[in-house]
PDB file of N, CA and C in Angstrom:
ATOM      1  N   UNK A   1      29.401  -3.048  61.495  1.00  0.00           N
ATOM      2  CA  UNK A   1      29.320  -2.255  60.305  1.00  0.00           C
ATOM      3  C   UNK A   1      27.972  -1.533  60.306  1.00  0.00           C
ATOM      4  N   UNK A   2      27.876  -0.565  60.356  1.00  0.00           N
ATOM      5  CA  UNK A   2      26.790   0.579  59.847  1.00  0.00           C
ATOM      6  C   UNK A   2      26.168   0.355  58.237  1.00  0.00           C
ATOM      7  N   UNK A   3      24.979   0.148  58.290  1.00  0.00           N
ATOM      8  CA  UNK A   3      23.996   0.084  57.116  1.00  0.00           C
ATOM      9  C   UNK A   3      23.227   1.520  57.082  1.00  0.00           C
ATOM     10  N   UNK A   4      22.906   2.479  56.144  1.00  0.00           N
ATOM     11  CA  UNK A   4      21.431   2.984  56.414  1.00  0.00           C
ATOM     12  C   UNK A   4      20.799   2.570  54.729  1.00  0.00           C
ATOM     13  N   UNK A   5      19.470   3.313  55.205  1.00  0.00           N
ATOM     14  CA  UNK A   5      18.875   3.341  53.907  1.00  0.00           C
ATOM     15  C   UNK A   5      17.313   4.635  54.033  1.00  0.00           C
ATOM     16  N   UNK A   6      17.183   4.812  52.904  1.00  0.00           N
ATOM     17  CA  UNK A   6      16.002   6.037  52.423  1.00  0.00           C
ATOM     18  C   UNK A   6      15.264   5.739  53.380  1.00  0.00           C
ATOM     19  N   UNK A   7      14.173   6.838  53.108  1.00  0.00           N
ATOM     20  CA  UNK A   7      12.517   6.903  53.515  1.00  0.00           C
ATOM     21  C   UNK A   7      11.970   6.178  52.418  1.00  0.00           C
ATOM     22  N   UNK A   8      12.369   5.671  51.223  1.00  0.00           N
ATOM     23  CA  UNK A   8      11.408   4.956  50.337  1.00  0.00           C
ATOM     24  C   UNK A   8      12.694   3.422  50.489  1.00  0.00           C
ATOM     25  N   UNK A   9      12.998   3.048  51.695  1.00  0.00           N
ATOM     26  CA  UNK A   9      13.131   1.136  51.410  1.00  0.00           C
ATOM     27  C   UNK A   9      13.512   0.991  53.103  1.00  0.00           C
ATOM     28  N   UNK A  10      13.092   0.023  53.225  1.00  0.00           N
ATOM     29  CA  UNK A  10      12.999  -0.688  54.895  1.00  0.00           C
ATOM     30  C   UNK A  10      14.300  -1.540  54.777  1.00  0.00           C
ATOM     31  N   UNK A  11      14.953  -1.913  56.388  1.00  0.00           N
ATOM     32  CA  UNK A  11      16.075  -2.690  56.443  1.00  0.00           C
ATOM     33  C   UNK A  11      15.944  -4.075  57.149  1.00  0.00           C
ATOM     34  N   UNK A  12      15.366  -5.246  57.381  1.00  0.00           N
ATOM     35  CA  UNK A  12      15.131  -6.331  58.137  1.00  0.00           C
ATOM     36  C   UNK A  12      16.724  -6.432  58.788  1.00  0.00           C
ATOM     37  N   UNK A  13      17.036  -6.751  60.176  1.00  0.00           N
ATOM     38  CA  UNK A  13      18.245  -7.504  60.598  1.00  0.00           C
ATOM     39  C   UNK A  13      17.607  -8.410  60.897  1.00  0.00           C
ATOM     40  N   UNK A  14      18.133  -9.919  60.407  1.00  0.00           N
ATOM     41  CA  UNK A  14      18.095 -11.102  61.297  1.00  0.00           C
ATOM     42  C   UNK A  14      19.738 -11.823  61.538  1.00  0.00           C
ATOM     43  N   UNK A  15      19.366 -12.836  62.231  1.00  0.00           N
ATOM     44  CA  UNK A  15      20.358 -13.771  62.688  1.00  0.00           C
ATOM     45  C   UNK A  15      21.048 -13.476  63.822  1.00  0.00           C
ATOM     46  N   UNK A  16      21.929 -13.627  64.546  1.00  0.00           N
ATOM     47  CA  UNK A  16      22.558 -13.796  65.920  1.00  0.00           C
ATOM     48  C   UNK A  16      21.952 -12.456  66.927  1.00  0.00           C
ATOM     49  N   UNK A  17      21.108 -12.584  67.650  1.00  0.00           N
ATOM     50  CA  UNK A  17      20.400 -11.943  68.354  1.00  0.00           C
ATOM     51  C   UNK A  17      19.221 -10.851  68.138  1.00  0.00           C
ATOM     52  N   UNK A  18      18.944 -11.242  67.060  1.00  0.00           N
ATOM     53  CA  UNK A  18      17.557 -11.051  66.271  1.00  0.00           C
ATOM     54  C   UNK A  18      16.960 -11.680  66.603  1.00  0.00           C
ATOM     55  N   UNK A  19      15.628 -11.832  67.553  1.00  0.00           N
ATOM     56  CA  UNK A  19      14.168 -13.084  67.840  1.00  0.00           C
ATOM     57  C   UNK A  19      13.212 -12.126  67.975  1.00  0.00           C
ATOM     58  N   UNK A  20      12.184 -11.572  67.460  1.00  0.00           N
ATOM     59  CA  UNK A  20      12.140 -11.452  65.961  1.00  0.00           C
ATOM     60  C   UNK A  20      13.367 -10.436  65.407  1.00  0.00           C
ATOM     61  N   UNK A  21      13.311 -10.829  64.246  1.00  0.00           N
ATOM     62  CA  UNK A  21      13.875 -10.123  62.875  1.00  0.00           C
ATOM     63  C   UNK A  21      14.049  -8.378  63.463  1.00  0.00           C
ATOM     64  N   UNK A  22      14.936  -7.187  63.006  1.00  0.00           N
ATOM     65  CA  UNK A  22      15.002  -6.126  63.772  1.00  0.00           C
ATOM     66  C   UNK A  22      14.284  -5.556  62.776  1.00  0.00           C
ATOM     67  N   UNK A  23      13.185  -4.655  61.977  1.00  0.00           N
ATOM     68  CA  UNK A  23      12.974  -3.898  61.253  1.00  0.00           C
ATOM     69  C   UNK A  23      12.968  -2.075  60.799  1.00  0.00           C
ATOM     70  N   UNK A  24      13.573  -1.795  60.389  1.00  0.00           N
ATOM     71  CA  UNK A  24      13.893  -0.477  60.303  1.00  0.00           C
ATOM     72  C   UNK A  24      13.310   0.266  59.036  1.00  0.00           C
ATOM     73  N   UNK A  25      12.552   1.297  59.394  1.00  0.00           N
ATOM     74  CA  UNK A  25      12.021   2.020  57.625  1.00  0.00           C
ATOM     75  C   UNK A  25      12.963   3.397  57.748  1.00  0.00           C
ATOM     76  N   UNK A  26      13.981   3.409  56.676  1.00  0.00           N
ATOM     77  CA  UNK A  26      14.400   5.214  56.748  1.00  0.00           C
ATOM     78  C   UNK A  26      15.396   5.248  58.174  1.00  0.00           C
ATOM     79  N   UNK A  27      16.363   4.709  58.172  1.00  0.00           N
ATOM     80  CA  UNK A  27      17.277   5.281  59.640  1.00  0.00           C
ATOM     81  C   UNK A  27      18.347   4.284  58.850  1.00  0.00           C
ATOM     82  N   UNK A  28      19.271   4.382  60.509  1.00  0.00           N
ATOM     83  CA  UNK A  28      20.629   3.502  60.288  1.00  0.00           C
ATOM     84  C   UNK A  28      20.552   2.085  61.595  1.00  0.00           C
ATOM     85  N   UNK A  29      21.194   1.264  61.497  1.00  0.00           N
ATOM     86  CA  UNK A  29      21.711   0.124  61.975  1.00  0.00           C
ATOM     87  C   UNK A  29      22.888  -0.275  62.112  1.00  0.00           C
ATOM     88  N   UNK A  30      23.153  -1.084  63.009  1.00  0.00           N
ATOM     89  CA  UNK A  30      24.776  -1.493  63.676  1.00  0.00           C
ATOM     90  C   UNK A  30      24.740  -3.225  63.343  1.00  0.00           C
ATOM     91  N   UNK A  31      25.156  -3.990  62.244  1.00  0.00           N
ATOM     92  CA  UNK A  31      25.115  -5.079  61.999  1.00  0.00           C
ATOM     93  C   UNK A  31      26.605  -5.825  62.237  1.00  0.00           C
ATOM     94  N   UNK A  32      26.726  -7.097  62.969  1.00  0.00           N
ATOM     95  CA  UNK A  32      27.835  -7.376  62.845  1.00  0.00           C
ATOM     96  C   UNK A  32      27.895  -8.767  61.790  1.00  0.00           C
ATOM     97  N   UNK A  33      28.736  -8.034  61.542  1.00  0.00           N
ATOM     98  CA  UNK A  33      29.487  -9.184  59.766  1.00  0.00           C
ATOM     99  C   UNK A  33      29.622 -10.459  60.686  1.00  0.00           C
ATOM    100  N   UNK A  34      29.285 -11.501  59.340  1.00  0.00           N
ATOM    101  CA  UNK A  34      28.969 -12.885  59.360  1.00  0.00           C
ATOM    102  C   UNK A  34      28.390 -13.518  60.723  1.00  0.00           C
ATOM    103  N   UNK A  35      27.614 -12.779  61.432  1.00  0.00           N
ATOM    104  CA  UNK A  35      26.655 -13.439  62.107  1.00  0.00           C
ATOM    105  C   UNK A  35      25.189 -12.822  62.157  1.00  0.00           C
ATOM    106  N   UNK A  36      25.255 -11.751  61.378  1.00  0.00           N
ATOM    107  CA  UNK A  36      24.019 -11.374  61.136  1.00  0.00           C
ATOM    108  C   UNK A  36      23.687 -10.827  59.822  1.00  0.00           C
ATOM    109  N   UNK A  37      22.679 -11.078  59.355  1.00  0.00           N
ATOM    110  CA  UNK A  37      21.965 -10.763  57.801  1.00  0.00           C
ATOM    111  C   UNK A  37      21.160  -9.142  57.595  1.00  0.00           C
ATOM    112  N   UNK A  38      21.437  -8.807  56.837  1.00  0.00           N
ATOM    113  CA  UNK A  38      20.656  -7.639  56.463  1.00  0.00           C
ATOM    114  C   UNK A  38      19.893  -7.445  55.147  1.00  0.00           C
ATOM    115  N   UNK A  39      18.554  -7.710  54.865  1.00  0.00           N
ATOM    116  CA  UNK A  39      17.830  -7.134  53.687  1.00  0.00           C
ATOM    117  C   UNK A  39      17.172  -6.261  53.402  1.00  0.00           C
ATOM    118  N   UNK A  40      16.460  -5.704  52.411  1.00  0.00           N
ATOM    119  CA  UNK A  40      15.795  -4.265  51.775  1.00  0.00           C
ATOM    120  C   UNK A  40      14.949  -4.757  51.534  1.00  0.00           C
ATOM    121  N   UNK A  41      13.653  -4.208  51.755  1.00  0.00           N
ATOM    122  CA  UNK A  41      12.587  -3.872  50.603  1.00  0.00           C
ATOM    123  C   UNK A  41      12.028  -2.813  50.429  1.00  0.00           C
ATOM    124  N   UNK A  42      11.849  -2.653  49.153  1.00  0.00           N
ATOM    125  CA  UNK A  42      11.510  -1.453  48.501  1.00  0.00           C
ATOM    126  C   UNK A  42      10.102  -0.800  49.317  1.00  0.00           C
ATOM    127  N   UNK A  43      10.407   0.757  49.410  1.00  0.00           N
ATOM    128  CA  UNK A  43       8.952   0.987  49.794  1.00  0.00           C
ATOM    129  C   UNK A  43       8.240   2.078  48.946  1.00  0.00           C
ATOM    130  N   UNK A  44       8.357   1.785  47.976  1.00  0.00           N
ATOM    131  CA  UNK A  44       8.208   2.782  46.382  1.00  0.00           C
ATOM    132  C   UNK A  44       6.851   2.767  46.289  1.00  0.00           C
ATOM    133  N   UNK A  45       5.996   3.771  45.634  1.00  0.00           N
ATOM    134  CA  UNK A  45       4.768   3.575  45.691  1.00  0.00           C
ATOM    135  C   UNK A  45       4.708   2.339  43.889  1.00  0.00           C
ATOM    136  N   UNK A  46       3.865   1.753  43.995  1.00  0.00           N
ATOM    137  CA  UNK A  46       3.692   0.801  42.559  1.00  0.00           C
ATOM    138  C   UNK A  46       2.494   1.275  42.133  1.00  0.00           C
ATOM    139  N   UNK A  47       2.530   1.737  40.264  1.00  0.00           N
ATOM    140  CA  UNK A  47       1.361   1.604  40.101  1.00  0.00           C
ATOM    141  C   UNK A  47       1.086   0.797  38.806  1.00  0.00           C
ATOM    142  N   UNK A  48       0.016   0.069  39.104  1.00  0.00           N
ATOM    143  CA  UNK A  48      -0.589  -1.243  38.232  1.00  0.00           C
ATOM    144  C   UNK A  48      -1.411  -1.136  37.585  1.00  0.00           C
ATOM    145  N   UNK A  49      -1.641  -1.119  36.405  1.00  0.00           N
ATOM    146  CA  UNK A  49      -2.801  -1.603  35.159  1.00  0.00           C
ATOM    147  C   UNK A  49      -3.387  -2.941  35.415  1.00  0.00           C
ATOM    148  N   UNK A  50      -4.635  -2.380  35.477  1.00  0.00           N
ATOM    149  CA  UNK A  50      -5.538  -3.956  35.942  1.00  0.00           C
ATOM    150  C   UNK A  50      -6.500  -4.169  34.876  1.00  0.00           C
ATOM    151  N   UNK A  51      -5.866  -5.193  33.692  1.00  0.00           N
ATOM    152  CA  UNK A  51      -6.931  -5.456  32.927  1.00  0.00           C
ATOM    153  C   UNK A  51      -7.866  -6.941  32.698  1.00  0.00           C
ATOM    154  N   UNK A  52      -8.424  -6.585  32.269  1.00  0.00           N
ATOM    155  CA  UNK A  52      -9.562  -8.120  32.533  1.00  0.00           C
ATOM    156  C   UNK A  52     -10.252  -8.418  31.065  1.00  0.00           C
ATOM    157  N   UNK A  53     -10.162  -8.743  29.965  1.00  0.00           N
ATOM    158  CA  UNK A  53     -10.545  -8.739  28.580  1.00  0.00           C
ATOM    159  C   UNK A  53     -11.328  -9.916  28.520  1.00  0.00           C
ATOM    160  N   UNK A  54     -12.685  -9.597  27.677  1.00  0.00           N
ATOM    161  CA  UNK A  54     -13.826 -11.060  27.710  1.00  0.00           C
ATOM    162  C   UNK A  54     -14.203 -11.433  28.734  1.00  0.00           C
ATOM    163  N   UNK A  55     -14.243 -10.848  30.206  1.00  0.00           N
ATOM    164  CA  UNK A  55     -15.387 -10.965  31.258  1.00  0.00           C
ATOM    165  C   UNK A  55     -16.485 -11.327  30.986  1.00  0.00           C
ATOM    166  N   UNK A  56     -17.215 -12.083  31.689  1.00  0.00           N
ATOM    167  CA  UNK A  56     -18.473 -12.482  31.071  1.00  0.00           C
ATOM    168  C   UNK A  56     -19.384 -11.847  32.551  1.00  0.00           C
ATOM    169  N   UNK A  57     -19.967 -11.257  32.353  1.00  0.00           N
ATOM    170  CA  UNK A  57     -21.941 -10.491  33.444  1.00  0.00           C
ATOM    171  C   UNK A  57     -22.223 -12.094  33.539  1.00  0.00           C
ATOM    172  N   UNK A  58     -23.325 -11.535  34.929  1.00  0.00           N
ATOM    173  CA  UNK A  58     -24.113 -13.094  35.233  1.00  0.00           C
ATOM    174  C   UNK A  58     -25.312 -12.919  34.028  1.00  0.00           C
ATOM    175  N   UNK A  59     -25.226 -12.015  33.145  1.00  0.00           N
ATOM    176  CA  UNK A  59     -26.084 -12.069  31.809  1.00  0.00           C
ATOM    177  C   UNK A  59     -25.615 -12.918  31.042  1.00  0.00           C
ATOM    178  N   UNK A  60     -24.344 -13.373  30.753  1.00  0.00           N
ATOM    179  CA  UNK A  60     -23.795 -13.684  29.477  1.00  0.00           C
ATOM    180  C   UNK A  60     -23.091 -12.426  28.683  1.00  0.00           C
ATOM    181  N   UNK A  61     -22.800 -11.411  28.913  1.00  0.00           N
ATOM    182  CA  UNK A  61     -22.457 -10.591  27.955  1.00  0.00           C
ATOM    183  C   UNK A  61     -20.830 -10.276  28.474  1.00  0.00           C
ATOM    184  N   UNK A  62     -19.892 -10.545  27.432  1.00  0.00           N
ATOM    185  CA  UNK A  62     -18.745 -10.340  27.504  1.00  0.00           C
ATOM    186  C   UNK A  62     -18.219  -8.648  27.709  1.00  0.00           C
ATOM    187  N   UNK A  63     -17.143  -8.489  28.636  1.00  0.00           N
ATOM    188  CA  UNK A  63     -17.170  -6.958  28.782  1.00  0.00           C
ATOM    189  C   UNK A  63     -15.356  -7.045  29.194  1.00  0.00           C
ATOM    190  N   UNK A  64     -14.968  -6.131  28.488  1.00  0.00           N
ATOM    191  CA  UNK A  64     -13.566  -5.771  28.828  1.00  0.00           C
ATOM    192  C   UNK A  64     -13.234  -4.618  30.088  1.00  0.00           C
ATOM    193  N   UNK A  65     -12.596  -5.190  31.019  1.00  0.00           N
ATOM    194  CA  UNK A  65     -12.726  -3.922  32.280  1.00  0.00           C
ATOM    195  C   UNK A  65     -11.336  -3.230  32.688  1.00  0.00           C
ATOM    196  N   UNK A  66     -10.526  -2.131  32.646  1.00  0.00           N
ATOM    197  CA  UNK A  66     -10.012  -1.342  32.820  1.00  0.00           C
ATOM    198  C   UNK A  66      -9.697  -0.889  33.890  1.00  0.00           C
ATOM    199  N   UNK A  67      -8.723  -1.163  34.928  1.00  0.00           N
ATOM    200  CA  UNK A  67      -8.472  -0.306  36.187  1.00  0.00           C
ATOM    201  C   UNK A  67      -6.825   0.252  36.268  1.00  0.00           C
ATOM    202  N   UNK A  68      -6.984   0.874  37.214  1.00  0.00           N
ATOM    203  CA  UNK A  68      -5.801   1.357  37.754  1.00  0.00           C
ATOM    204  C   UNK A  68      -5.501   1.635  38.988  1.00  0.00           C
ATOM    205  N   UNK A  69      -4.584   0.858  39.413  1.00  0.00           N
ATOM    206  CA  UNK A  69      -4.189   0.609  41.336  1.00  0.00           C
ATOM    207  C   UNK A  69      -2.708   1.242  41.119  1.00  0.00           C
ATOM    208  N   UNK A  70      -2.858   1.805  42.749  1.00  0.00           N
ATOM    209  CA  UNK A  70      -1.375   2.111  43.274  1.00  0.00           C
ATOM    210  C   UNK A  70      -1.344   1.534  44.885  1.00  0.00           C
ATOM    211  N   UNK A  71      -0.346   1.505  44.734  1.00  0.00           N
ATOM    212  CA  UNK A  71      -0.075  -0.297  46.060  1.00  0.00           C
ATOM    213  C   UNK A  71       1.288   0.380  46.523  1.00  0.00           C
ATOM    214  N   UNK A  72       1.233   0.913  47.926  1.00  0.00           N
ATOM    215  CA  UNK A  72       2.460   1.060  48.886  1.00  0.00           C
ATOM    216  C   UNK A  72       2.822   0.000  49.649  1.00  0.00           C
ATOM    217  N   UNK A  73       4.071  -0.231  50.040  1.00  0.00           N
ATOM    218  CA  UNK A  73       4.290  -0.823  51.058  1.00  0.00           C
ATOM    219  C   UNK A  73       4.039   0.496  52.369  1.00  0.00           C
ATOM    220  N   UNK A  74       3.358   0.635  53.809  1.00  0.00           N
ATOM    221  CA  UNK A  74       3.421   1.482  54.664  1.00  0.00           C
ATOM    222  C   UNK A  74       4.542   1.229  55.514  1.00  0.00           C
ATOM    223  N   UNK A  75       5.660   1.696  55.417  1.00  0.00           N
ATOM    224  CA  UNK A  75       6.462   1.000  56.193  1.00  0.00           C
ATOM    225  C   UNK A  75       6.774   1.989  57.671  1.00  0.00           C
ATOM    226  N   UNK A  76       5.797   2.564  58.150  1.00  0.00           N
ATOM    227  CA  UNK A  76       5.942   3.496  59.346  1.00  0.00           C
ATOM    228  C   UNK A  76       4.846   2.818  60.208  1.00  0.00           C
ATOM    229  N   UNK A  77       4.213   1.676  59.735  1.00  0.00           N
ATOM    230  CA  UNK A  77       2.762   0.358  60.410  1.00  0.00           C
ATOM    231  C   UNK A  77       4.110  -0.435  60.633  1.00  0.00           C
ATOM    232  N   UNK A  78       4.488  -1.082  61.690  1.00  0.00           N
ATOM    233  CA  UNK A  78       5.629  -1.921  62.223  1.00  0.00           C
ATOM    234  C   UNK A  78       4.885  -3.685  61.874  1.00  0.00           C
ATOM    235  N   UNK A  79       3.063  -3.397  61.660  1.00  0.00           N
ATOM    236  CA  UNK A  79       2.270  -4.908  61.999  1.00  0.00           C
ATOM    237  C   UNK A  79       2.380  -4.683  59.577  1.00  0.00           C
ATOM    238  N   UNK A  80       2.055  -3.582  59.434  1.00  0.00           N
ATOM    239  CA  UNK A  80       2.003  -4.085  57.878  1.00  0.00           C
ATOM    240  C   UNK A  80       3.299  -4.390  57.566  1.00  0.00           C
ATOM    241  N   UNK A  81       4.167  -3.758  57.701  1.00  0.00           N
ATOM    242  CA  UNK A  81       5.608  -4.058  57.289  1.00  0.00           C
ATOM    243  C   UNK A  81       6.057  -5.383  57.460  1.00  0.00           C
ATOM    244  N   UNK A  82       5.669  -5.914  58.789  1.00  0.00           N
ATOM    245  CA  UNK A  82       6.427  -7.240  58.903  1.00  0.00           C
ATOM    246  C   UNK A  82       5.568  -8.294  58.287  1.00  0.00           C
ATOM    247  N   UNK A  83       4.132  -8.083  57.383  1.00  0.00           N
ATOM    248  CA  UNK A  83       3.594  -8.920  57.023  1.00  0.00           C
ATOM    249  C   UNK A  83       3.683  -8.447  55.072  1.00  0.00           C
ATOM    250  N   UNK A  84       4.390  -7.254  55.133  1.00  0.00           N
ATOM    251  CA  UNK A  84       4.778  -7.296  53.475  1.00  0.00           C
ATOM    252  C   UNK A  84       6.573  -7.929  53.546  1.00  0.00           C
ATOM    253  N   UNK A  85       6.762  -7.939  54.684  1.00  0.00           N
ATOM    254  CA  UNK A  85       8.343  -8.628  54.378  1.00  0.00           C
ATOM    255  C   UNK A  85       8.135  -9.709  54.664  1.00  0.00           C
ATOM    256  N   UNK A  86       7.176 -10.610  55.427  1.00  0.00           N
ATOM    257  CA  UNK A  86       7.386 -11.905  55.169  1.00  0.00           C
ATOM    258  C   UNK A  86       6.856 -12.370  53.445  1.00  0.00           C
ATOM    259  N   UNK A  87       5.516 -11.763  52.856  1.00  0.00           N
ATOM    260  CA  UNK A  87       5.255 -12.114  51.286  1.00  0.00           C
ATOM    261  C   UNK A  87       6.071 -11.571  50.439  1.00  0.00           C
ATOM    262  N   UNK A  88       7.099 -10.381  50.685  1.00  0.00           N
ATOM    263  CA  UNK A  88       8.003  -9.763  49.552  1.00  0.00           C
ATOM    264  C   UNK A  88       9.265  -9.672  49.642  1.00  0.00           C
ATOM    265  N   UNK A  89       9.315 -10.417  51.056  1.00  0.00           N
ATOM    266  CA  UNK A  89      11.363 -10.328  51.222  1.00  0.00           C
ATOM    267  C   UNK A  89      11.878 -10.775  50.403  1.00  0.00           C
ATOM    268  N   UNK A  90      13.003 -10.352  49.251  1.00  0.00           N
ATOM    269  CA  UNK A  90      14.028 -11.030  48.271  1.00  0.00           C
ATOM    270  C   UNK A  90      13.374 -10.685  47.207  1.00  0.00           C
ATOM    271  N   UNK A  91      12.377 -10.575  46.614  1.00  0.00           N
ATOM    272  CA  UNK A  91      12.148 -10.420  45.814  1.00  0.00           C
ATOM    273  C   UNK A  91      11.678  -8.862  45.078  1.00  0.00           C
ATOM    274  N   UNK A  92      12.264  -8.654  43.868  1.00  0.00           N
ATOM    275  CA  UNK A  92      12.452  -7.123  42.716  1.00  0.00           C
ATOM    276  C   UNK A  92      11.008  -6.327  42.733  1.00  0.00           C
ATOM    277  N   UNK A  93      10.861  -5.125  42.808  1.00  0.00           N
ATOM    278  CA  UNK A  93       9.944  -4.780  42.357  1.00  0.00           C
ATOM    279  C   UNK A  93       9.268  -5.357  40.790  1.00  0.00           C
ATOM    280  N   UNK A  94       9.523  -5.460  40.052  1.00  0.00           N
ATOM    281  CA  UNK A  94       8.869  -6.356  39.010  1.00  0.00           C
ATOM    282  C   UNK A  94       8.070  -7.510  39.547  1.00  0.00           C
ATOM    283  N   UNK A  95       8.696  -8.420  40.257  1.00  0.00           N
ATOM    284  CA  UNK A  95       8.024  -9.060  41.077  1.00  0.00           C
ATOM    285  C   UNK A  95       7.211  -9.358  41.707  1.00  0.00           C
ATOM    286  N   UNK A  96       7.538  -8.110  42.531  1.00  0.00           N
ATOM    287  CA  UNK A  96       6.059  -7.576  43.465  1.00  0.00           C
ATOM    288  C   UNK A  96       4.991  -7.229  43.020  1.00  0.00           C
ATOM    289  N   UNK A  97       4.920  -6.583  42.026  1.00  0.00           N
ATOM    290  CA  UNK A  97       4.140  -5.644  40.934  1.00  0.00           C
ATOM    291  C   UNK A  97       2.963  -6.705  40.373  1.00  0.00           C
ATOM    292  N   UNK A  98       4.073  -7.738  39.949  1.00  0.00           N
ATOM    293  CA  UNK A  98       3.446  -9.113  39.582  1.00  0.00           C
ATOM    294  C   UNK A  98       2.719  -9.941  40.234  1.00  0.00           C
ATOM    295  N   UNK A  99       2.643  -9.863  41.304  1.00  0.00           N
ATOM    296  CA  UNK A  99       1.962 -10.663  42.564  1.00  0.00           C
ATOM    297  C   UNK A  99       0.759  -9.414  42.855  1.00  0.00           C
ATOM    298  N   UNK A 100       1.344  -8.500  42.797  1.00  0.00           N
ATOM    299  CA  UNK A 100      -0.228  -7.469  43.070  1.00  0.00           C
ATOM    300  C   UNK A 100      -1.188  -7.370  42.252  1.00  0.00           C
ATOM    301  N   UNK A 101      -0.779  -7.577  40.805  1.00  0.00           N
ATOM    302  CA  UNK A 101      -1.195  -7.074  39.375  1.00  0.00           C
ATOM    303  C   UNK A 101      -1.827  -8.658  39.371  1.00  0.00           C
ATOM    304  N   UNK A 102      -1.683 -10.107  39.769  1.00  0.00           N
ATOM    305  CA  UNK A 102      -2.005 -11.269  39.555  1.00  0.00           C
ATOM    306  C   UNK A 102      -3.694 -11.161  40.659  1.00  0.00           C
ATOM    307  N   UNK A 103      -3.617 -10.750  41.963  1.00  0.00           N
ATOM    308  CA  UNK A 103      -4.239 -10.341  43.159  1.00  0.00           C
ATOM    309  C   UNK A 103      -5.674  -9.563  42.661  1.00  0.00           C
ATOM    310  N   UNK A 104      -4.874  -8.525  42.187  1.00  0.00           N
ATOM    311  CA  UNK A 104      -6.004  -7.409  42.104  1.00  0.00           C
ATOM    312  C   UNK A 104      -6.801  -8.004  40.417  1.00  0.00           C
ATOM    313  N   UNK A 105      -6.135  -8.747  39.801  1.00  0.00           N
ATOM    314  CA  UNK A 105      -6.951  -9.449  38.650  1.00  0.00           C
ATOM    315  C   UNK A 105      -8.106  -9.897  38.649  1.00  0.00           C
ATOM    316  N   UNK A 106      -7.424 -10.841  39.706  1.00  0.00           N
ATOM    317  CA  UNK A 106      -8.846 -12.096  40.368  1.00  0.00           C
ATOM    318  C   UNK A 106      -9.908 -11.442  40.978  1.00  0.00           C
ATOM    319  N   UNK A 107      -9.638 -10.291  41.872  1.00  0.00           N
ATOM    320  CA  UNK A 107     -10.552  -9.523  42.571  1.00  0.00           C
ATOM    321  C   UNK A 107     -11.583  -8.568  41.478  1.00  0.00           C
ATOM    322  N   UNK A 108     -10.999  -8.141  40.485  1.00  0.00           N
ATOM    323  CA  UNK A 108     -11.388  -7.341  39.498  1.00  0.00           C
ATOM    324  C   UNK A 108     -12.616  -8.218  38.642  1.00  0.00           C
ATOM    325  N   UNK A 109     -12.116  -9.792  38.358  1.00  0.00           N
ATOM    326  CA  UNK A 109     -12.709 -10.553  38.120  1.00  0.00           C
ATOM    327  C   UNK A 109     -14.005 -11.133  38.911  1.00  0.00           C
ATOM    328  N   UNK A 110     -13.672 -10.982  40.273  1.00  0.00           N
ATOM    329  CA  UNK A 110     -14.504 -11.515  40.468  1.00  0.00           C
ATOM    330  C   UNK A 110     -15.846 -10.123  41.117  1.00  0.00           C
ATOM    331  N   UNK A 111     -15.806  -9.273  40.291  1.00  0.00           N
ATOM    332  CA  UNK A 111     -17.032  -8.548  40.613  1.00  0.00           C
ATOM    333  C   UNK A 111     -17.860  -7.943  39.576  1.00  0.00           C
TER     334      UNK A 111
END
């Protein structure tokens, strides 16, 4: 069976003669039913509100901090792709968003 998909979502094949996993960004694939798996992930650009309220300075003085990130998956890097599909395979953009937006918190925090 023939799969494709966009320039904005990648296709993983695994299972019966997949070692590694096959990855595809933007084309088509030849999968055969019930011995091999096929998933998506999104490659949408995300963009995140990064807020941080009552920060405290190595003064003591509380400060509310304000950012704004946008977070791609690159899925035309074959080494980033297979290391955003092993942390984001299966899971929704909401999701993801959530794990970046949790990430870039701590980092925000900690400067």
């Amino acid at each position: 069976m023939f799969y494709t998909c966009g320039p904005n979502e990648a296709m993983v094949v695994s299972g019966f003669c997949r070692s590694p996993p096959l990855m595809i960004a933007g084309g088509r694939v030849f999968v055969f039913p019930c011995i091999q798996q096929i998933q998506r992930i999104s490659l949408n650009t995300l963009t995140l509100n990064v807020k941080s309220d009552k920060v405290y300075t190595r003064h003591g003085v509380p400060i509310s901090v304000t950012g704004i990130a946008q977070m791609k998956i690159q899925g035309q890097n074959k080494q980033m792709l297979a290391a955003a599909c092993q942390m984001f395979m299966g899971k929704s953009e909401p999701e993801i968003s959530q794990i970046a937006l949790e990430t870039l918190e701590g980092h925000q925090r900690a400067i």
